[in-house]
Protein backbone atom coordinates (compact mmCIF):
# COMPACT_ATOMS: atom_id res chain seq x y z
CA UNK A 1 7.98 14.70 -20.60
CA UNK A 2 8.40 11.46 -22.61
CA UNK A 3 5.30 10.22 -22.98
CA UNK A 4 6.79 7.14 -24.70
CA UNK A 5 7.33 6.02 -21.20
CA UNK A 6 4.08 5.65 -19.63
CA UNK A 7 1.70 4.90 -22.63
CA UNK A 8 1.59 1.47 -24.46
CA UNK A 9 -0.82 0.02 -27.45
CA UNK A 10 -1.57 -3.86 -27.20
CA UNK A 11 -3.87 -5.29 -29.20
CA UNK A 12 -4.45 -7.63 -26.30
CA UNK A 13 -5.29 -4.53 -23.85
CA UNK A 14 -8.34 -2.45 -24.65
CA UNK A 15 -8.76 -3.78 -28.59
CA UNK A 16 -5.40 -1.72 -28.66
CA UNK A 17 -6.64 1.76 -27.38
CA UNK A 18 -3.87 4.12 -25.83
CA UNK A 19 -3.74 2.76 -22.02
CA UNK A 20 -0.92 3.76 -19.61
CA UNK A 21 1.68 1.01 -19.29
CA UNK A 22 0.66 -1.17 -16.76
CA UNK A 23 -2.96 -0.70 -17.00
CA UNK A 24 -5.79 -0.95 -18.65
CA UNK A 25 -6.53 2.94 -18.48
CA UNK A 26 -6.93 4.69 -21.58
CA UNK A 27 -4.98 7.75 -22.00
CA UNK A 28 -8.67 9.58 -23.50
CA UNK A 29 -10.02 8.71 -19.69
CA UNK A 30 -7.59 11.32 -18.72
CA UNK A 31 -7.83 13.70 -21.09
CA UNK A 32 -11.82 13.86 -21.13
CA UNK A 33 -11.94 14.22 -17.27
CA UNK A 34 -9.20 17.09 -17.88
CA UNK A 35 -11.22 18.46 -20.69
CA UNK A 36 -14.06 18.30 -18.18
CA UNK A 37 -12.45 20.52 -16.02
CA UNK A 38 -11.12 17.70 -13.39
CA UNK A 39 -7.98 18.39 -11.49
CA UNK A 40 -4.74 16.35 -11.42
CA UNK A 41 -6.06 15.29 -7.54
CA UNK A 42 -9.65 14.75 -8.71
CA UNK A 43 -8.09 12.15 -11.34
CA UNK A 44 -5.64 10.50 -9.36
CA UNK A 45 -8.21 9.83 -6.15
CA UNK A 46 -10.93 8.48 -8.94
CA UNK A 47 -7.82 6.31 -10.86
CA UNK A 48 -6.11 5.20 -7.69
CA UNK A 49 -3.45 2.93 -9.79
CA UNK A 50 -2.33 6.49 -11.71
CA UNK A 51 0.92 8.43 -10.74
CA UNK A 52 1.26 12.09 -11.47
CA UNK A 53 3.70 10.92 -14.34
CA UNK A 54 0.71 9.13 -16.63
CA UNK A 55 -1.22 12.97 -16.19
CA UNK A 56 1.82 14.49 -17.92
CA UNK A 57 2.50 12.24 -19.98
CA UNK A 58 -1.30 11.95 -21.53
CA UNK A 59 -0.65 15.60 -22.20
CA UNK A 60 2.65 15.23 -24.07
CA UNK A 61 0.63 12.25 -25.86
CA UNK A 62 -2.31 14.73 -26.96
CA UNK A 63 0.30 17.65 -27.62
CA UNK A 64 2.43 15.25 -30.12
CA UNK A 65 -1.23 14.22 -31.88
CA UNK A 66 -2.62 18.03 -32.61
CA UNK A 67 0.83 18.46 -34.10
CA UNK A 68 0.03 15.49 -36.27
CA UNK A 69 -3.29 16.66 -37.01
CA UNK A 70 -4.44 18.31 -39.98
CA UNK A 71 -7.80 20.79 -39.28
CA UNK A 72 -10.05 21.19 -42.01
CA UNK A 73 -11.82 23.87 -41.91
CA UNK A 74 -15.29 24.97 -43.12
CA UNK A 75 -15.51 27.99 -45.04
């Protein structure tokens, strides 16, 4: 999936927070109600202007930023 596709930054659009292209729908909307436990239908009927695509490609989006990420841990 390329994400690159389906999620824009604008300053002008949500202080320049992740949204999907197209919409002012930021990509962490998605990803808490999936970390929540929502399904794909649950999201789309509650985000009517979604498509199956912007799901996916909030997941690639997360995926690419854990591999950015650097953990610290406590020890």
């Amino acid at each position: 999936m390329n994400w690159m596709k389906h999620i824009s930054s604008d300053p002008e659009i949500m202080h320049g927070t992740a949204c999907f292209s197209g919409t002012r729908i930021p990509v962490s909307v998605v990803l808490d109600n999936l970390a929540d436990g929502k399904t794909r239908e649950n999201i789309l009927q509650q985000y009517p202007s979604l498509k199956e695509d912007h799901i996916s490609a909030a997941i690639g989006y997360a995926a690419e930023l854990a591999r950015e990420q650097v953990l610290l841990t406590q020890g």
